[in-house]
C-alpha atoms as a PDB file:
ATOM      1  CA  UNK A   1     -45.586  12.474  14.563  1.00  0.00           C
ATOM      2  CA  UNK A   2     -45.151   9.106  12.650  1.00  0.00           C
ATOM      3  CA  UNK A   3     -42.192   9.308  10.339  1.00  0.00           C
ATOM      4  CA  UNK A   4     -42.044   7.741   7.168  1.00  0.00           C
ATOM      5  CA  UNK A   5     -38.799   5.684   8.226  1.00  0.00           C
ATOM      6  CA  UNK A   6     -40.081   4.757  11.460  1.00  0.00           C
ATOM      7  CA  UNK A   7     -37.729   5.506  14.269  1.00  0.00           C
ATOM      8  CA  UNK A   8     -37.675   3.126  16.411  1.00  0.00           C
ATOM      9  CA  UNK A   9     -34.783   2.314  18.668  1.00  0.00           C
ATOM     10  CA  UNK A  10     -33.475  -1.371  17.759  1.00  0.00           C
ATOM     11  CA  UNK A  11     -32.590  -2.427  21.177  1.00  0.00           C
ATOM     12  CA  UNK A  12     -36.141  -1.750  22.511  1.00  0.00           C
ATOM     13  CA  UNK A  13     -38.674  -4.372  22.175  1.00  0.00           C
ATOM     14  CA  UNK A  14     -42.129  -3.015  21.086  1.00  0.00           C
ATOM     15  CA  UNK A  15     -43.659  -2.566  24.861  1.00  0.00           C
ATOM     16  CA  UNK A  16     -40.221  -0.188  25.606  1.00  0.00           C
ATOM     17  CA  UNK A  17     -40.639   1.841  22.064  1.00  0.00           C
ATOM     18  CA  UNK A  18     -44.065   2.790  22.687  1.00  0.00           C
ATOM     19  CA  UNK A  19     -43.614   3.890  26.704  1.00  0.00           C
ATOM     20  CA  UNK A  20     -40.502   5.497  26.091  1.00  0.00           C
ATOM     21  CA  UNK A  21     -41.961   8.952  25.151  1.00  0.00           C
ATOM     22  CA  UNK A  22     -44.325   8.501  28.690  1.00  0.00           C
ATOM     23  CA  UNK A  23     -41.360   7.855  30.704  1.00  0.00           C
ATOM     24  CA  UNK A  24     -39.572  10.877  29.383  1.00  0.00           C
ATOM     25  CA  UNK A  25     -42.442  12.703  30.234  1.00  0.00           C
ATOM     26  CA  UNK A  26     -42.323  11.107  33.909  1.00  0.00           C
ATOM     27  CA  UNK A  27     -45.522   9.564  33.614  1.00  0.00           C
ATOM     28  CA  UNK A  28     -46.300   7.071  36.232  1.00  0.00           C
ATOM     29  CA  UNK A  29     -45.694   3.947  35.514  1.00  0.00           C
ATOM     30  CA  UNK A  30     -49.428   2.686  35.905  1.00  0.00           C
ATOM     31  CA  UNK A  31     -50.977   4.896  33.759  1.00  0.00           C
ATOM     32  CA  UNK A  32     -47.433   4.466  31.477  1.00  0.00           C
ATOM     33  CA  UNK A  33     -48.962   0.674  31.155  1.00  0.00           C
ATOM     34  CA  UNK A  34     -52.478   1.478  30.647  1.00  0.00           C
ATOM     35  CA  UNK A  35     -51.477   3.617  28.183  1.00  0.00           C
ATOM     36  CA  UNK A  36     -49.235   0.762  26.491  1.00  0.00           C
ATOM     37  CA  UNK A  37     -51.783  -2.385  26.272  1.00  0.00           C
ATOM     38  CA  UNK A  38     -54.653   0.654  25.341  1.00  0.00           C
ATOM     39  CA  UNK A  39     -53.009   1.603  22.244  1.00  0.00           C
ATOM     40  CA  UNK A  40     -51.237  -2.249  21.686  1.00  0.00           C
ATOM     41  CA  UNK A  41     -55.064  -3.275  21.596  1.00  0.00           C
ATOM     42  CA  UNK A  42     -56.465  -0.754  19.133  1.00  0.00           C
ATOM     43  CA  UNK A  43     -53.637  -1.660  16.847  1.00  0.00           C
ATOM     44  CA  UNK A  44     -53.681  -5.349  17.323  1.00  0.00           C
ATOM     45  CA  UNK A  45     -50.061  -5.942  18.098  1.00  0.00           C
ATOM     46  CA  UNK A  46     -50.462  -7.240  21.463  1.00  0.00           C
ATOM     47  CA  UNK A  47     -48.239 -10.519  20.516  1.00  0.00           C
ATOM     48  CA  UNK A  48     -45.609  -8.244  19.615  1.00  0.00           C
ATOM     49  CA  UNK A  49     -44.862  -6.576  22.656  1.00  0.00           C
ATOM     50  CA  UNK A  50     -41.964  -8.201  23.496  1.00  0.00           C
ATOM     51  CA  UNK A  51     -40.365  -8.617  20.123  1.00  0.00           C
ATOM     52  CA  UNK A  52     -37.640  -5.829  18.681  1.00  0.00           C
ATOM     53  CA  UNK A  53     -38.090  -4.044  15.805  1.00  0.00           C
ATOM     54  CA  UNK A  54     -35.831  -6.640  13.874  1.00  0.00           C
ATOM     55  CA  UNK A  55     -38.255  -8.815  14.319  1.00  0.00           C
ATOM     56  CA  UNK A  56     -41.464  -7.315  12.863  1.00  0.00           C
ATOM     57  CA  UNK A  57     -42.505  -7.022   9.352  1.00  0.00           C
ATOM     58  CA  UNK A  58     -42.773  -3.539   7.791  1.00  0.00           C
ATOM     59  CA  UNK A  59     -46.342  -2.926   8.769  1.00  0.00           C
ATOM     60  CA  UNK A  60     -46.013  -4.239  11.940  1.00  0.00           C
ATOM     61  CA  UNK A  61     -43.002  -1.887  12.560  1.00  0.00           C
ATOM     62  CA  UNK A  62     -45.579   1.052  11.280  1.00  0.00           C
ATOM     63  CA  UNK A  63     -48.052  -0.233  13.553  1.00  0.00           C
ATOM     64  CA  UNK A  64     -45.674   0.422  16.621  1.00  0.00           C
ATOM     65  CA  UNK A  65     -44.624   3.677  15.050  1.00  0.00           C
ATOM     66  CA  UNK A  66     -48.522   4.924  15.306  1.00  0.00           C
ATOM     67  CA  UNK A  67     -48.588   3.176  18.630  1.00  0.00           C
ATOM     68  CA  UNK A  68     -46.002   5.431  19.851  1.00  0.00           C
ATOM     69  CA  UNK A  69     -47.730   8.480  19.073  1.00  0.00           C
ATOM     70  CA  UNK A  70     -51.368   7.114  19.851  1.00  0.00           C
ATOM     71  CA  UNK A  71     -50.113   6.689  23.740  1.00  0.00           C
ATOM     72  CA  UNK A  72     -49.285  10.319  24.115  1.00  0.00           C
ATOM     73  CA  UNK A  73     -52.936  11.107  23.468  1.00  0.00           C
ATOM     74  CA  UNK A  74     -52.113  13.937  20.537  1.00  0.00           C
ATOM     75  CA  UNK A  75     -55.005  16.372  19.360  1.00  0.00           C
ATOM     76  CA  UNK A  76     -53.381  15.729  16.154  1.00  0.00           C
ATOM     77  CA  UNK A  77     -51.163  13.576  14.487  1.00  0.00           C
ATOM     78  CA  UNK A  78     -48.852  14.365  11.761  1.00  0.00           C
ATOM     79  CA  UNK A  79     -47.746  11.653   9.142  1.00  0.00           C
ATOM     80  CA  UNK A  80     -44.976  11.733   7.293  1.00  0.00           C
ATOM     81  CA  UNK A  81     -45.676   9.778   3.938  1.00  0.00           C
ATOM     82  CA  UNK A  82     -46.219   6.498   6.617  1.00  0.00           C
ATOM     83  CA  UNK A  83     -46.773   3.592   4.194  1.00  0.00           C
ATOM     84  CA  UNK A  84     -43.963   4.414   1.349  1.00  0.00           C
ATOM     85  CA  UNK A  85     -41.948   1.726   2.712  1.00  0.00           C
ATOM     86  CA  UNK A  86     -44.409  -0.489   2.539  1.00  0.00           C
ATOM     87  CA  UNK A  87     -45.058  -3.005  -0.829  1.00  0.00           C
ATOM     88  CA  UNK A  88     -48.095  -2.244  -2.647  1.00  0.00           C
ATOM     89  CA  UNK A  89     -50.259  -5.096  -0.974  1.00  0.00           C
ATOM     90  CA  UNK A  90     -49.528  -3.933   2.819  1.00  0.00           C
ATOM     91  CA  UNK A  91     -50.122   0.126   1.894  1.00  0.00           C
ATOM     92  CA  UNK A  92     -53.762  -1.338   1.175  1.00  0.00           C
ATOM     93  CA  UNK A  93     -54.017  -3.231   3.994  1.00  0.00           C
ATOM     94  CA  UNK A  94     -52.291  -0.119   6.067  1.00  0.00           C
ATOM     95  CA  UNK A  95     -54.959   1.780   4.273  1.00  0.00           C
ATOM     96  CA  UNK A  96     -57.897   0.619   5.679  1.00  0.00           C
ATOM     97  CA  UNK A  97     -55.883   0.054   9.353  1.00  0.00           C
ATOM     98  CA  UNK A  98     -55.089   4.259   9.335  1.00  0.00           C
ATOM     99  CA  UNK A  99     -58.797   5.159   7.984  1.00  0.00           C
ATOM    100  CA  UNK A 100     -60.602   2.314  11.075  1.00  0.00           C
ATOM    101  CA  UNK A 101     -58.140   4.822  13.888  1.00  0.00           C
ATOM    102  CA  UNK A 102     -58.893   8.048  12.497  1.00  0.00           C
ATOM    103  CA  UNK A 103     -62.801   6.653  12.619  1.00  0.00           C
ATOM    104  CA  UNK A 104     -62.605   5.220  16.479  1.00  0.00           C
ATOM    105  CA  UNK A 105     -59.994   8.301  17.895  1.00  0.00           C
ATOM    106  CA  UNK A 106     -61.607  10.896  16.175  1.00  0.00           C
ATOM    107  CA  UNK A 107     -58.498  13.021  16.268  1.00  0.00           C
ATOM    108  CA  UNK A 108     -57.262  15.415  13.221  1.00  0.00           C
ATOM    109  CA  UNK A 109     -55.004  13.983  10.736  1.00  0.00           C
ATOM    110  CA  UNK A 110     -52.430  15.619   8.834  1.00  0.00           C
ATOM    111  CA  UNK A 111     -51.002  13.108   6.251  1.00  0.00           C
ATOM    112  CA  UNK A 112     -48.569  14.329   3.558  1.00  0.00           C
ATOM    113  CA  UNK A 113     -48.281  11.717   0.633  1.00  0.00           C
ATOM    114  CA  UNK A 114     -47.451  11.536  -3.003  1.00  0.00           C
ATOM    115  CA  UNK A 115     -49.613   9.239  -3.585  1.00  0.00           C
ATOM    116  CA  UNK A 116     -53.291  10.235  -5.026  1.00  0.00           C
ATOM    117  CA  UNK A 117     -54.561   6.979  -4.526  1.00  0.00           C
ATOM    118  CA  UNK A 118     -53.425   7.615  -0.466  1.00  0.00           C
ATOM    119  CA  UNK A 119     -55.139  11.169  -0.520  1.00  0.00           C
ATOM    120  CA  UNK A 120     -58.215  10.246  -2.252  1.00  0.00           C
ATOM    121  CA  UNK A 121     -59.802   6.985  -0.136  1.00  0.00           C
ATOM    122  CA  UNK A 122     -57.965   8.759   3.153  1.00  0.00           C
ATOM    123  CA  UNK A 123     -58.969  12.164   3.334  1.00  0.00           C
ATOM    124  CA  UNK A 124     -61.791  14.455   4.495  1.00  0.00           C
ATOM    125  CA  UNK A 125     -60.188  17.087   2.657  1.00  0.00           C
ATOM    126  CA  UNK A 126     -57.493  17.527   0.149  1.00  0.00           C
ATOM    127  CA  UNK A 127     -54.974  19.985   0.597  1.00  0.00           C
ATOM    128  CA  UNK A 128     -52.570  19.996  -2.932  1.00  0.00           C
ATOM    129  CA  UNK A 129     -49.633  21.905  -3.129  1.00  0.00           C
ATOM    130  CA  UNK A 130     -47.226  22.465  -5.808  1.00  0.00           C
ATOM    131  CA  UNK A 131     -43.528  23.854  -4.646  1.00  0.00           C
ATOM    132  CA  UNK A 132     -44.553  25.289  -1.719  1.00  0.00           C
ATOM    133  CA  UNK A 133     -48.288  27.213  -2.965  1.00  0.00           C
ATOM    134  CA  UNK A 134     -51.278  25.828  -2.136  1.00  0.00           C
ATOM    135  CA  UNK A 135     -53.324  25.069  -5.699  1.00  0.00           C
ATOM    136  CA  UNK A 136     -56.728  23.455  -4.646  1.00  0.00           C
ATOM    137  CA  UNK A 137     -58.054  22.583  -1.246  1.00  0.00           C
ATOM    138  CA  UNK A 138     -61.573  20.272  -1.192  1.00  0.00           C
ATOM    139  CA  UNK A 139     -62.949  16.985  -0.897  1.00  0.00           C
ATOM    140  CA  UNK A 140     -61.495  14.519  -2.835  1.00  0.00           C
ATOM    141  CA  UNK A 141     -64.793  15.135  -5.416  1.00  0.00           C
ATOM    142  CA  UNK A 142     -64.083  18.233  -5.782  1.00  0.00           C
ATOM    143  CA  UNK A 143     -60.236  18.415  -6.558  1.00  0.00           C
ATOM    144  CA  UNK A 144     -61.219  14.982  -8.897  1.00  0.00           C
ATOM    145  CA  UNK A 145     -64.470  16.604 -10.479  1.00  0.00           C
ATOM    146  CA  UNK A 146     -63.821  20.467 -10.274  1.00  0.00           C
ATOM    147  CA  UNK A 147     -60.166  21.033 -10.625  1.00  0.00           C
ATOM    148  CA  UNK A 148     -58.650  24.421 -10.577  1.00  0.00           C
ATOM    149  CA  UNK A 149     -56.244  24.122 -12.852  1.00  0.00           C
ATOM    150  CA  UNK A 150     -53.827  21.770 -15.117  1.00  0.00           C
ATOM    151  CA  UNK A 151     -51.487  20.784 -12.127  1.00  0.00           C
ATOM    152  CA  UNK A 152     -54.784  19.310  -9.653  1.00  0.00           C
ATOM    153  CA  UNK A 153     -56.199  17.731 -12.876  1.00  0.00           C
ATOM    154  CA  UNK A 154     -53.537  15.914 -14.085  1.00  0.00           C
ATOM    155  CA  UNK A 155     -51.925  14.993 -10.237  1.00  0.00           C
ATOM    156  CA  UNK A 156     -55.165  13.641  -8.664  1.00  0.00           C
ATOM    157  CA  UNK A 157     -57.079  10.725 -10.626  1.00  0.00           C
ATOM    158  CA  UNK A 158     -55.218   7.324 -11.840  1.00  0.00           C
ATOM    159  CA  UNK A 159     -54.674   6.912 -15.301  1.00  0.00           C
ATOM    160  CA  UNK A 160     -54.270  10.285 -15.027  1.00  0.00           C
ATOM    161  CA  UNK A 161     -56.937  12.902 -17.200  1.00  0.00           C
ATOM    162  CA  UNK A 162     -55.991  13.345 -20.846  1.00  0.00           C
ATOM    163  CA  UNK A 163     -55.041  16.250 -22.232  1.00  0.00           C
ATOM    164  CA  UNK A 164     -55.388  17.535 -25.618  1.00  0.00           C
ATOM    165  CA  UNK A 165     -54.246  20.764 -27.601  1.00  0.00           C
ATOM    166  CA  UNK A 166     -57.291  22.384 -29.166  1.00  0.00           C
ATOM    167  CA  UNK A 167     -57.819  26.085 -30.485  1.00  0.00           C
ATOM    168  CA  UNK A 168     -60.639  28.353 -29.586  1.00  0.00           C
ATOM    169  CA  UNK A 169     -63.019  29.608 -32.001  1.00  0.00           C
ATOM    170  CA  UNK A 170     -65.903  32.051 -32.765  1.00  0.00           C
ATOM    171  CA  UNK A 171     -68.859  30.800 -31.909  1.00  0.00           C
ATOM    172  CA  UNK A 172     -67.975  29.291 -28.567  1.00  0.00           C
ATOM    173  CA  UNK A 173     -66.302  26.337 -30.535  1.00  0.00           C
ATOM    174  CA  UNK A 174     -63.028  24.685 -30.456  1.00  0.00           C
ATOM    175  CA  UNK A 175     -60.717  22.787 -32.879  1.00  0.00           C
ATOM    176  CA  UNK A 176     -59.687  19.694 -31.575  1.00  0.00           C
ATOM    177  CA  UNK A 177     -57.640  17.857 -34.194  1.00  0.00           C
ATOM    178  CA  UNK A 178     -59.336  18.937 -36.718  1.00  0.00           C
ATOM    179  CA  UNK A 179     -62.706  18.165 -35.235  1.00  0.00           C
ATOM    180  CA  UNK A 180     -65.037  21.278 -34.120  1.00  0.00           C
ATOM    181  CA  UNK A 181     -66.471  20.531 -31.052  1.00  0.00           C
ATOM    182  CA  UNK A 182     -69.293  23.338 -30.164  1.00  0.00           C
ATOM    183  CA  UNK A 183     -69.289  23.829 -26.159  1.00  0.00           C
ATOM    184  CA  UNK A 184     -72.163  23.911 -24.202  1.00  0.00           C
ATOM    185  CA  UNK A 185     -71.814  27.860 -22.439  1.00  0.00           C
ATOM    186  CA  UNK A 186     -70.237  30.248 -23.590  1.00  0.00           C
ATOM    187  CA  UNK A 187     -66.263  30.931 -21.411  1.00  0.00           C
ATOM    188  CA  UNK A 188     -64.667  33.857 -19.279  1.00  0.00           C
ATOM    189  CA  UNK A 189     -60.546  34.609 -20.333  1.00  0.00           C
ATOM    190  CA  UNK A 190     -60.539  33.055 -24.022  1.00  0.00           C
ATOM    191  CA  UNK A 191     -60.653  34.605 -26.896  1.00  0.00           C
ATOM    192  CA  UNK A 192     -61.118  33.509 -30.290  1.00  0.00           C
ATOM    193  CA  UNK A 193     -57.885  31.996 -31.507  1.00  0.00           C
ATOM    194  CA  UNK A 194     -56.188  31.130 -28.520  1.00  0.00           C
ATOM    195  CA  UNK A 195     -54.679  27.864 -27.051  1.00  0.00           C
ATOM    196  CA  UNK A 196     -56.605  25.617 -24.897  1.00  0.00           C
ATOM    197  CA  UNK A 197     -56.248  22.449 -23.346  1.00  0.00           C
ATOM    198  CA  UNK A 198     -58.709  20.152 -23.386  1.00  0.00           C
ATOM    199  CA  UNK A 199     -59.312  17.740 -20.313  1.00  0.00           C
ATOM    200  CA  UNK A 200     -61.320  14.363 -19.965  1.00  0.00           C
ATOM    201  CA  UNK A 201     -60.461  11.455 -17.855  1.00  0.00           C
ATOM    202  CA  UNK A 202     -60.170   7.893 -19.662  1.00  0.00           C
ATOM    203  CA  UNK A 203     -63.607   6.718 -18.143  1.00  0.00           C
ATOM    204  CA  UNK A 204     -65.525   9.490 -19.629  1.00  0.00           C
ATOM    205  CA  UNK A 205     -64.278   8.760 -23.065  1.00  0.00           C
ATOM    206  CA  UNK A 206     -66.815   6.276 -25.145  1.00  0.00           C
ATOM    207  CA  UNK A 207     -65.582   4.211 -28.087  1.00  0.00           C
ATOM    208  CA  UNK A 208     -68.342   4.205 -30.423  1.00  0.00           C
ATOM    209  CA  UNK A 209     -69.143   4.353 -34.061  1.00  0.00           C
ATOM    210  CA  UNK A 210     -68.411   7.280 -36.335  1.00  0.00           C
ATOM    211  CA  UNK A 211     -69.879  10.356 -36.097  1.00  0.00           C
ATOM    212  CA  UNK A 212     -69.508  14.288 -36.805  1.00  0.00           C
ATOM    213  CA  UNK A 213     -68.234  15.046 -33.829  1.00  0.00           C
ATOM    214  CA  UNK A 214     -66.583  11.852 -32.923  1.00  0.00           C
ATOM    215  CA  UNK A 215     -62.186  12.030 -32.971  1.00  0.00           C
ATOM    216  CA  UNK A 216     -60.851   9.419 -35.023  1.00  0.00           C
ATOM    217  CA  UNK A 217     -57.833   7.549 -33.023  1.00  0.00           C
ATOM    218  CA  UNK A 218     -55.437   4.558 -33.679  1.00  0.00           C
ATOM    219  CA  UNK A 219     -54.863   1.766 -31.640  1.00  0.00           C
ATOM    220  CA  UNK A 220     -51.376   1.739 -29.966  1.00  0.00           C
ATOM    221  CA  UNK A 221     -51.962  -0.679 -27.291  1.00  0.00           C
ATOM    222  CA  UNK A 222     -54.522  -2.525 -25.330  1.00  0.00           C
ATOM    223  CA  UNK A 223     -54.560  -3.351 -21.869  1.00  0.00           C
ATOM    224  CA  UNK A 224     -56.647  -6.224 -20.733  1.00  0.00           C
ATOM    225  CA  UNK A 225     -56.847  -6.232 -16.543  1.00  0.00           C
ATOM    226  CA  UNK A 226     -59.970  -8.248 -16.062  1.00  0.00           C
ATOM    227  CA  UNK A 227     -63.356  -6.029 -15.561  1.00  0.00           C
ATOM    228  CA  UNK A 228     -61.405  -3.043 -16.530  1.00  0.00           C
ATOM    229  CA  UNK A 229     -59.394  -2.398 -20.354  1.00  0.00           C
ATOM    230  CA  UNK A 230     -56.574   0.441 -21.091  1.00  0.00           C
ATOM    231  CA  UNK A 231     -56.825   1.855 -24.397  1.00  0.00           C
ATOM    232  CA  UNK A 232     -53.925   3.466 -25.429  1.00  0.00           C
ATOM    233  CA  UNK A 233     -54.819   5.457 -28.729  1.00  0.00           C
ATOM    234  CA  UNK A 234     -53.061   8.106 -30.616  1.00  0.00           C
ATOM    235  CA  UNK A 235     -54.999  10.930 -32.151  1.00  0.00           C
ATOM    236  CA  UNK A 236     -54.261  12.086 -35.770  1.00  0.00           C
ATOM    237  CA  UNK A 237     -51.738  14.528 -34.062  1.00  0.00           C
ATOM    238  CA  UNK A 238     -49.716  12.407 -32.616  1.00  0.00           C
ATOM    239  CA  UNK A 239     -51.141  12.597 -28.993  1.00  0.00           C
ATOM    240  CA  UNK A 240     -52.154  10.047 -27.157  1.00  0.00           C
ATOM    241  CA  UNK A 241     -55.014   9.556 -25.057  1.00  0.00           C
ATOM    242  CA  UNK A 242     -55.903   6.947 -22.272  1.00  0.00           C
ATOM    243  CA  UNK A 243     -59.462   4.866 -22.752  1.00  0.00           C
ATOM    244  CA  UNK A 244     -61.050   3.176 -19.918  1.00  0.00           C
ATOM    245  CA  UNK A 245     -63.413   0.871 -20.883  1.00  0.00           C
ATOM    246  CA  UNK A 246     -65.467  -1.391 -18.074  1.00  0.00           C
ATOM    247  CA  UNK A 247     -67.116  -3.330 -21.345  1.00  0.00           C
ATOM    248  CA  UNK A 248     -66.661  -3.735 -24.914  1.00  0.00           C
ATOM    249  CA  UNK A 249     -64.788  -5.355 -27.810  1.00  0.00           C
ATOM    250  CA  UNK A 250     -61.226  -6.221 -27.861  1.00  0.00           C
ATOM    251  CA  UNK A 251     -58.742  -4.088 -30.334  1.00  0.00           C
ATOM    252  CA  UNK A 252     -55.732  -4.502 -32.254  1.00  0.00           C
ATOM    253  CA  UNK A 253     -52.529  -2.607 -32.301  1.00  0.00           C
ATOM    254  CA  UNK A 254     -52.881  -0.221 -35.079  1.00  0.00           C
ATOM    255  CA  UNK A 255     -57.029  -0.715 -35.470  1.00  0.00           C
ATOM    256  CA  UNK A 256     -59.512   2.542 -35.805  1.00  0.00           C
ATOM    257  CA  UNK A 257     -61.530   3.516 -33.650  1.00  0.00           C
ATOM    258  CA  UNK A 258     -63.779   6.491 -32.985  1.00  0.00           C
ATOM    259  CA  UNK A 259     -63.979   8.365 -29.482  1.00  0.00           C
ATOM    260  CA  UNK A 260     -67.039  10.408 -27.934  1.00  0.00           C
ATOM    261  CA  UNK A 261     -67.871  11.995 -24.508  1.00  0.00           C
ATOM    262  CA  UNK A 262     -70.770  13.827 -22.682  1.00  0.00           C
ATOM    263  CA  UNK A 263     -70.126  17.713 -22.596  1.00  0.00           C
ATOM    264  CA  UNK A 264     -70.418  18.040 -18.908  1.00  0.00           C
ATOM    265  CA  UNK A 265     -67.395  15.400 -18.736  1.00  0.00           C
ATOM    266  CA  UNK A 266     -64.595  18.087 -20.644  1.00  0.00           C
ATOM    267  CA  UNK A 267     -62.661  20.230 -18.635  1.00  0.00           C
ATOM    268  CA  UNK A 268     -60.734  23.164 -20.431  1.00  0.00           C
ATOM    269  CA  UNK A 269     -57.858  25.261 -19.633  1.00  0.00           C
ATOM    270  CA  UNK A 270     -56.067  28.126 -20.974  1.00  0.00           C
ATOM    271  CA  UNK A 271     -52.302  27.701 -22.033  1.00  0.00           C
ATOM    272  CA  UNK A 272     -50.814  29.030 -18.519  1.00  0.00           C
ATOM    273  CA  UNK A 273     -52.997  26.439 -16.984  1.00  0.00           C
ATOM    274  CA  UNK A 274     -55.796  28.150 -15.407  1.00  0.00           C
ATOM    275  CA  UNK A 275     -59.479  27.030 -15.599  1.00  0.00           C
ATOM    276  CA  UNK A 276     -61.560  28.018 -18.035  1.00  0.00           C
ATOM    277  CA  UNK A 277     -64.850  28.465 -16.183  1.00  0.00           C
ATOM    278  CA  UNK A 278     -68.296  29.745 -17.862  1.00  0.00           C
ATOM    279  CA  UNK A 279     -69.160  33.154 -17.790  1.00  0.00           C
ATOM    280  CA  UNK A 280     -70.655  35.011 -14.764  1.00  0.00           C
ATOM    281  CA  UNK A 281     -74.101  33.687 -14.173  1.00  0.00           C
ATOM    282  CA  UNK A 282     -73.153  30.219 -15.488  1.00  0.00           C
ATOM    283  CA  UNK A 283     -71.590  28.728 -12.750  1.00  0.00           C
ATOM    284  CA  UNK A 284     -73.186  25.418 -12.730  1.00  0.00           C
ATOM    285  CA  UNK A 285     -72.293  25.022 -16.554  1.00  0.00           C
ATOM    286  CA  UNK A 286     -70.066  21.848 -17.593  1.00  0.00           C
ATOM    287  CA  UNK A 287     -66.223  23.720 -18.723  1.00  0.00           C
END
């Protein structure tokens, strides 16, 4: 196990830390060694073996920490949220570190974190859990792309997916804001007049020109971060919804503008949360 705080004694230098679990285990001191400069070289902290833990930066106190469990050759490990500690430039770094030893030792995984970002470029599969129940397990498409419900959609993807109160209408329709959108298959556990949620994630949304069924928004604030711009819009409700935009014109507080999306991008969801998913025979339609 490698614990989010670490745990390693103080008055140990590295080489001590990471034989000290061997030695309780009455390895012999040979293989003890072996074992030692093995795992020191996959992790590249070889310098470090004589220096204490006060004496190491954070990720090269995390590096002994999954040294320490690497030398007791595990069939699995278990990590306890390992980079939290860590400032946002190292947890990258740490990223890419934990993904290259899962890819040369080929052992299972377990790694509980908070952070999406974490699960999503780590994992083979997701497991998400809310209180205790388990709410979606997949690859990290399918709790991003197919989510089962309101929790998965809005936890996993960064900005997170919009959400936006609509009403269900005859005709497999819904109001959103005043603006009927018609859907593209007809849904399973709606009925006409009921609340929905309506889902789309800021890079799916398309600022364009006006149009039927185009929602009308106002400008709240813009967020300029190089290739990529925030849009921070309110809808004539009072809502507001995230815009991603890789390209395009710059706005002002308090301008116009007029959003669109593809069907297949909208993701709806009754008012307990659940899915809406198309009826039976229509699995591979977009809701």
């Amino acid at each position: 196990m490698v614990f989010q705080s670490y745990a390693l004694y103080p008055h140990m230098n590295v080489r001590e830390n990471l034989s000290f679990g061997l030695e309780m285990a009455k390895t012999p001191r040979d293989e003890i060694e072996r074992q030692v400069q093995a795992a020191a070289q996959i992790l590249k902290i070889e310098p470090l073996l004589d220096r204490r833990p006060g004496q190491l930066s954070g990720g090269q106190r995390q590096r002994v920490a999954i040294g320490r469990a690497i030398v007791r050759k595990p069939l699995a490990f278990l990590f306890d949220e390992p980079l939290s500690n860590l400032d946002a430039e190292l947890r990258v770094s740490m990223r890419i570190e934990i993904a290259r030893l899962h890819r040369e030792l080929g052992n299972t995984m377990i790694y509980v974190t908070h952070d999406q970002t974490e699960a999503m470029t780590l994992a083979d599969r997701i497991v998400v859990l809310k209180d205790g129940v388990i709410e979606q397990v997949g690859t990290p498409r399918d709790v991003y792309e197919d989510p089962n419900n309101l929790f998965v959609a809005g936890f996993i993807g960064s900005p997170r997916m919009n959400f936006v109160d609509a009403v269900y209408l005859a005709g497999n329709r819904i109001d959103l804001a005043g603006t009927i959108i018609p859907l593209p298959q007809p849904l399973t556990g709606v009925t006409e007049g009921d609340s929905v949620k309506l889902g789309i994630r800021p890079e799916h949304l398309i600022v364009g020109d006006r149009r039927e069924d185009a929602l009308r928004v106002e400008i709240d604030f813009s967020e300029y971060l190089g290739s990529t711009r925030y849009l921070y819009c309110y809808l004539p409700g009072g809502e507001m919804v995230t815009v991603e935009q890789r390209d395009g014109r710059d706005f002002s507080p308090g301008e116009d503008a007029w959003l669109s999306w593809e069907p297949e991008c909208i993701r709806l969801f009754a008012a307990d949360g659940r899915r809406l998913r198309p009826e039976a025979g229509l699995e591979g339609a977009t809701p």
